[in-house]
Protein backbone atom coordinates (compact mmCIF):
# COMPACT_ATOMS: atom_id res chain seq x y z
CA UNK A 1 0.00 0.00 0.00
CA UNK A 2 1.19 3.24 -0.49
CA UNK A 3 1.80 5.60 2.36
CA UNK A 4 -0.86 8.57 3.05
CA UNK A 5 -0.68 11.74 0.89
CA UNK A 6 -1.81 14.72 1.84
CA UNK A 7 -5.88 14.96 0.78
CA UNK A 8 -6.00 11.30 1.26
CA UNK A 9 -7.91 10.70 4.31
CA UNK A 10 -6.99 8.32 6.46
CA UNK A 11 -9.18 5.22 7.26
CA UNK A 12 -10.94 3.68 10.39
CA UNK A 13 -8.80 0.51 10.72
CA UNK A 14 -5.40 2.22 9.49
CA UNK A 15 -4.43 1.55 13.04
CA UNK A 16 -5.14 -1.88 13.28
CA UNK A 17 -2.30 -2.05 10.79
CA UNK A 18 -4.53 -3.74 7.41
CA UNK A 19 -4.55 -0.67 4.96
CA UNK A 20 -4.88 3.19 4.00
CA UNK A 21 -7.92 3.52 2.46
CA UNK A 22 -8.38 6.12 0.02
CA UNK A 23 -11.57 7.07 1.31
CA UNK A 24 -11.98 9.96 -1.13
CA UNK A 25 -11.36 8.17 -4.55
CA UNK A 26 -14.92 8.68 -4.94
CA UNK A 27 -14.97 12.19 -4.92
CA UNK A 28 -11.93 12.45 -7.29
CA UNK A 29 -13.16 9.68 -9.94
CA UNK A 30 -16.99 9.09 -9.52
CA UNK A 31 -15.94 5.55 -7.91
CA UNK A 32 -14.84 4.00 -4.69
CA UNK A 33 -11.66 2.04 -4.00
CA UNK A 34 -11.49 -1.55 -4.53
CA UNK A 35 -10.20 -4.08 -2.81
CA UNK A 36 -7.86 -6.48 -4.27
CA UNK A 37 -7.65 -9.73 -2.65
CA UNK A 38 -5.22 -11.47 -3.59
CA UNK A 39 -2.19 -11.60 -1.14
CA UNK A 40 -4.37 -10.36 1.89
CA UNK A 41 -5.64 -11.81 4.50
CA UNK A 42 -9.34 -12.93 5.37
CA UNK A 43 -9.06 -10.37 8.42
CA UNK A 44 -7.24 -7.69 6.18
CA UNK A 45 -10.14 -8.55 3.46
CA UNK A 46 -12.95 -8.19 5.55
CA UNK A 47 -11.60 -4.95 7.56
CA UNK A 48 -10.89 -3.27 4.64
CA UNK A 49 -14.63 -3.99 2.72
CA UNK A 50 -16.15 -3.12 5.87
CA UNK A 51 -14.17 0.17 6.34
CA UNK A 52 -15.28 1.46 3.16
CA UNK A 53 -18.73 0.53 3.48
CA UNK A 54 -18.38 2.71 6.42
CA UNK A 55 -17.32 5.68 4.16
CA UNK A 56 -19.75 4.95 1.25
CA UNK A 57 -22.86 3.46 3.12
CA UNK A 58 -24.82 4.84 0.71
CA UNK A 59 -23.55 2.73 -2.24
CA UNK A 60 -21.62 -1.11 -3.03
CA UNK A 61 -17.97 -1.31 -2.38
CA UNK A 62 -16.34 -4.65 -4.16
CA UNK A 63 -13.47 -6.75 -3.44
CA UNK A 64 -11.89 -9.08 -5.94
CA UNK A 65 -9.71 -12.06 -6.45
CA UNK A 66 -11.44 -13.91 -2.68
CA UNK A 67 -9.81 -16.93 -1.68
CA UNK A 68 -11.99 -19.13 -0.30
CA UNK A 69 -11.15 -18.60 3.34
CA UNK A 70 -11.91 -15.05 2.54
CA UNK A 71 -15.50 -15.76 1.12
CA UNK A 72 -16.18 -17.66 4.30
CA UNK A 73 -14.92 -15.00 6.53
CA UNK A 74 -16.78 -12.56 4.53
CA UNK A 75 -20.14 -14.72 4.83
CA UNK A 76 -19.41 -15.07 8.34
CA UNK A 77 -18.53 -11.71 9.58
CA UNK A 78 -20.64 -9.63 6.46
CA UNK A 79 -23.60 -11.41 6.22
CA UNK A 80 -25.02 -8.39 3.93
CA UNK A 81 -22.67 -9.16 1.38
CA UNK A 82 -23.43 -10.52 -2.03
CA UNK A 83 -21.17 -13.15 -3.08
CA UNK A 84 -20.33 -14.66 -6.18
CA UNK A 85 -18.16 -17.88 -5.78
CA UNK A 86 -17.61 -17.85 -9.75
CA UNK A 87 -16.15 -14.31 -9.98
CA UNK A 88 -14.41 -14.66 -6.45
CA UNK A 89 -16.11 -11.37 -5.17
CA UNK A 90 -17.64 -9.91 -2.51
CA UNK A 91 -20.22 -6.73 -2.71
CA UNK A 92 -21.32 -4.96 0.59
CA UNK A 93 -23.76 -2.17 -0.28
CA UNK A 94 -26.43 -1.10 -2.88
CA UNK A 95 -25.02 -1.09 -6.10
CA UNK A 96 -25.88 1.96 -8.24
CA UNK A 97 -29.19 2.25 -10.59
CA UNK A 98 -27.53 1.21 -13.81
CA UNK A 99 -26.96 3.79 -16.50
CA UNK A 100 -26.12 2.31 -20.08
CA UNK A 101 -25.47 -1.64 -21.46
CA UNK A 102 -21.99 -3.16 -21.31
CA UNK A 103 -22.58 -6.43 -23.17
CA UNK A 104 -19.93 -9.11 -21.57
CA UNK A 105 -19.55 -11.84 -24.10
CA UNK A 106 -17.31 -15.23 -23.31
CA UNK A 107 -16.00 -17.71 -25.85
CA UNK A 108 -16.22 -20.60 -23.66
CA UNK A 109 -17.68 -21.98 -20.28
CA UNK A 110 -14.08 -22.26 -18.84
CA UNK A 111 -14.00 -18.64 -19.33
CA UNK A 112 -16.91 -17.83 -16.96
CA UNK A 113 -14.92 -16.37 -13.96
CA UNK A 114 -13.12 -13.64 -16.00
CA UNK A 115 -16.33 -13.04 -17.25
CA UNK A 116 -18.79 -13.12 -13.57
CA UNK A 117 -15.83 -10.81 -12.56
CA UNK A 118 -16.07 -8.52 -15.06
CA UNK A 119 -19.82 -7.90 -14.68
CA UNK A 120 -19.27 -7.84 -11.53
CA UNK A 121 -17.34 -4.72 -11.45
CA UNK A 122 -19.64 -3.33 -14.29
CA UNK A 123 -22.81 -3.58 -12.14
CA UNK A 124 -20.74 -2.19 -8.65
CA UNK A 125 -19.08 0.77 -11.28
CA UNK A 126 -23.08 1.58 -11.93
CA UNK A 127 -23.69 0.26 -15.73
CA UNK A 128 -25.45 -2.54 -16.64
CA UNK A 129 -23.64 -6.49 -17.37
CA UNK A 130 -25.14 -8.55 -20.26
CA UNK A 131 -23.47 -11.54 -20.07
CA UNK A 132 -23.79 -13.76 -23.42
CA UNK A 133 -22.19 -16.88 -22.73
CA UNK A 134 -20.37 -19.46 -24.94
CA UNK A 135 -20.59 -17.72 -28.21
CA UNK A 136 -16.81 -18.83 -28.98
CA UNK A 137 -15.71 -19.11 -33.09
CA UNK A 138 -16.02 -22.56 -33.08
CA UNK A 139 -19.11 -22.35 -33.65
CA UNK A 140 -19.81 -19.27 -35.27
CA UNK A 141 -23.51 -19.81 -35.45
CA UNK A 142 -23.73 -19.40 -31.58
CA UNK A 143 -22.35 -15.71 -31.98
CA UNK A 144 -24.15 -14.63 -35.19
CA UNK A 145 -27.27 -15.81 -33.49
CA UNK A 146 -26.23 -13.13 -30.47
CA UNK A 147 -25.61 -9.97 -32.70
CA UNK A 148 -28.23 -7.82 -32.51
CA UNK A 149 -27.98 -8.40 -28.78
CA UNK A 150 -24.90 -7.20 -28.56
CA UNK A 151 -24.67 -4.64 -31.07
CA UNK A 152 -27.31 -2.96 -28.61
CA UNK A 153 -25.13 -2.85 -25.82
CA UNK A 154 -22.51 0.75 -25.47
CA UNK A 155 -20.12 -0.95 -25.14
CA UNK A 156 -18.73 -4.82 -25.36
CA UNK A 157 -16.12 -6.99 -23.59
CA UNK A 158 -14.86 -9.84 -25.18
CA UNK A 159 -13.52 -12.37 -22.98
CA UNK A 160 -11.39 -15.44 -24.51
CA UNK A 161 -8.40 -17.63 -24.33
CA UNK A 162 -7.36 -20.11 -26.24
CA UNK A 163 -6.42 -18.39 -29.56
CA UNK A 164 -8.92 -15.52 -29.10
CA UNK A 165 -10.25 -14.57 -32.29
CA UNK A 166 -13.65 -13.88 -30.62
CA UNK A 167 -12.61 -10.44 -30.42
CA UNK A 168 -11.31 -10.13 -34.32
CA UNK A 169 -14.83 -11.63 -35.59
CA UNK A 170 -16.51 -9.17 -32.88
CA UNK A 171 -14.42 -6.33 -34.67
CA UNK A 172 -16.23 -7.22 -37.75
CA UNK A 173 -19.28 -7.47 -36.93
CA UNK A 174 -20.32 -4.23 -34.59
CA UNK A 175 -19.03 -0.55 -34.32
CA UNK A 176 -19.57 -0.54 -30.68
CA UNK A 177 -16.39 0.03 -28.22
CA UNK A 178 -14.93 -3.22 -27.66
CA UNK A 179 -12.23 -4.44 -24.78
CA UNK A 180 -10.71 -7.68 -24.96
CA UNK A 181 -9.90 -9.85 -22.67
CA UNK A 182 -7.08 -12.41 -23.24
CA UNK A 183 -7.65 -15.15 -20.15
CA UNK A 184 -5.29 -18.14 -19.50
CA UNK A 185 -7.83 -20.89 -20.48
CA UNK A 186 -6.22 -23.17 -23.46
CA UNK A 187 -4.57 -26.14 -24.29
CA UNK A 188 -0.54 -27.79 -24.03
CA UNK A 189 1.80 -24.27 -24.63
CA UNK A 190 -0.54 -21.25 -24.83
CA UNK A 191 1.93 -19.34 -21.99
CA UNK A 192 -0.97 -18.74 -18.99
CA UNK A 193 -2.79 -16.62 -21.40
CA UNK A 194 0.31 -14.64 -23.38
CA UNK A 195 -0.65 -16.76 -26.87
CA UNK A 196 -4.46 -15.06 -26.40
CA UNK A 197 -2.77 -11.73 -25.49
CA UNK A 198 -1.09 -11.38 -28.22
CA UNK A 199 -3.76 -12.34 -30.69
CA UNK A 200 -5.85 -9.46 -29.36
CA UNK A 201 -2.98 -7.10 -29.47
CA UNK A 202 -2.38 -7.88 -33.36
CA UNK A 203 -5.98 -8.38 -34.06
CA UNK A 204 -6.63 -6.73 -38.01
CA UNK A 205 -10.00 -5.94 -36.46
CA UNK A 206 -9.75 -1.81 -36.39
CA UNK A 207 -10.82 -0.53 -32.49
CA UNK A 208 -10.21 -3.23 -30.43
CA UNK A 209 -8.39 -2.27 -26.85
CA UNK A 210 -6.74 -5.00 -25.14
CA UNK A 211 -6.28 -5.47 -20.97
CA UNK A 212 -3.76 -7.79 -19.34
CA UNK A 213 -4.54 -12.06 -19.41
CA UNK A 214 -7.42 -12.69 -17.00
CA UNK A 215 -8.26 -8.74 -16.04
CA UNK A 216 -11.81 -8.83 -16.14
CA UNK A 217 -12.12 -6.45 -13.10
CA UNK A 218 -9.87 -3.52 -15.50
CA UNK A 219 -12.08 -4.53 -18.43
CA UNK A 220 -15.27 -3.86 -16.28
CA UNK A 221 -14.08 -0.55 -15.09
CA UNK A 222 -13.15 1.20 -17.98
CA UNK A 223 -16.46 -0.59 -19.57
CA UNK A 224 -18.98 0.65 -17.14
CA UNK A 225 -17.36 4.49 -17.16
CA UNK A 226 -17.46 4.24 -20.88
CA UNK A 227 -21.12 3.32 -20.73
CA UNK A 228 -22.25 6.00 -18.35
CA UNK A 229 -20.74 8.62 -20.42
CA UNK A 230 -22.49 7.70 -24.09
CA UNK A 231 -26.06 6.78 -21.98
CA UNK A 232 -26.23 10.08 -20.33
């Protein structure tokens, strides 16, 4: 964590040693900090989602990447909190009334937690997730079948491993804003997701921006403020 700067205020369980929350990212960005999961604690976890739900009572606060010691503590000590055992989050507060369509659309069913964390974060960031699942190339039929669905979303996430090409054939097929994202999933040498990362990154499909392998939470965010702005 980084240490305090000045106009960051400092957060009810700094002394107990877990973090520094930046209590006043709202005010600067139009959204609350997040907390990441991995390489916390189930104490640290759970003090820092319940500190800022203390700041921001009045709307969700997530927290990504839950082991599952930290989903039980969370269940145990925040029984308020929606959890999703697919995405690995946890949710403690109303989430915003939705403004705009982010359609989130998966190649395959192993690709389901990128995508459950991506809407995730779209529906806590205050747009609305349209998950279409299992539309992957290999059987293109699936995915024309889905286009008018998701050329009616503001924006679209492609989420796919393997070799990705969902994302090229996507490219082709809509004008809307589209975010890949590259995950791990795929057979013998694909390089924990750098073989689908690079496909997206030298896609011939004009428009396409790509996120690191497996970040559906980044996706999400920069989906859901994209949305809000061409809805309103």
């Amino acid at each position: 964590m980084a240490q305090a700067n000045q106009g960051v205020s400092r957060s009810p369980i700094d002394d107990l040693g877990f973090a520094r929350l930046d209590v006043d990212r709202a005010a600067r960005t139009g959204d609350p900090e997040v907390v990441f999961g991995t390489g916390k604690t189930p104490e640290q976890i759970v003090g820092a989602l319940a500190g800022l739900h203390r700041a921001h009572p009045d709307r969700a606060v997530l927290a990504t990447r839950l082991s599952a010691e930290a989903m039980e503590r969370c269940r145990a000590e925040l029984p308020d909190a929606d959890l999703d055992e697919v995405a690995r989050t946890a949710v403690l507060g109303p989430p915003p009334t939705p403004v705009g369509v982010v359609a989130v659309v998966g190649a395959g069913t192993g690709d389901l937690p990128v995508m459950s964390e991506c809407a995730a974060t779209v529906r806590v960031f205050g747009s609305a997730p349209d998950m279409v699942v299992d539309v992957g190339v290999a059987g293109l039929h699936r995915l024309l079948a889905e286009r008018d669905r998701i050329d009616a979303a503001d924006v679209v996430v492609a989420v796919a491993g393997m070799e990705a090409a969902l994302p090229s054939v996507l490219g082709g097929l809509t004008g809307v804003t589209l975010i890949g994202v590259p995950t791990s999933v795929g057979y013998g040498w694909n390089m924990d997701g750098v073989t689908a990362w690079l496909a997206m990154m030298n896609s011939c499909a004009p428009g396409i921006l790509t996120v690191n392998v497996d970040n559906g939470f980044g996706a999400g965010v920069a989906a859901a403020r994209i949305a809000r702005r061409i809805a309103r």
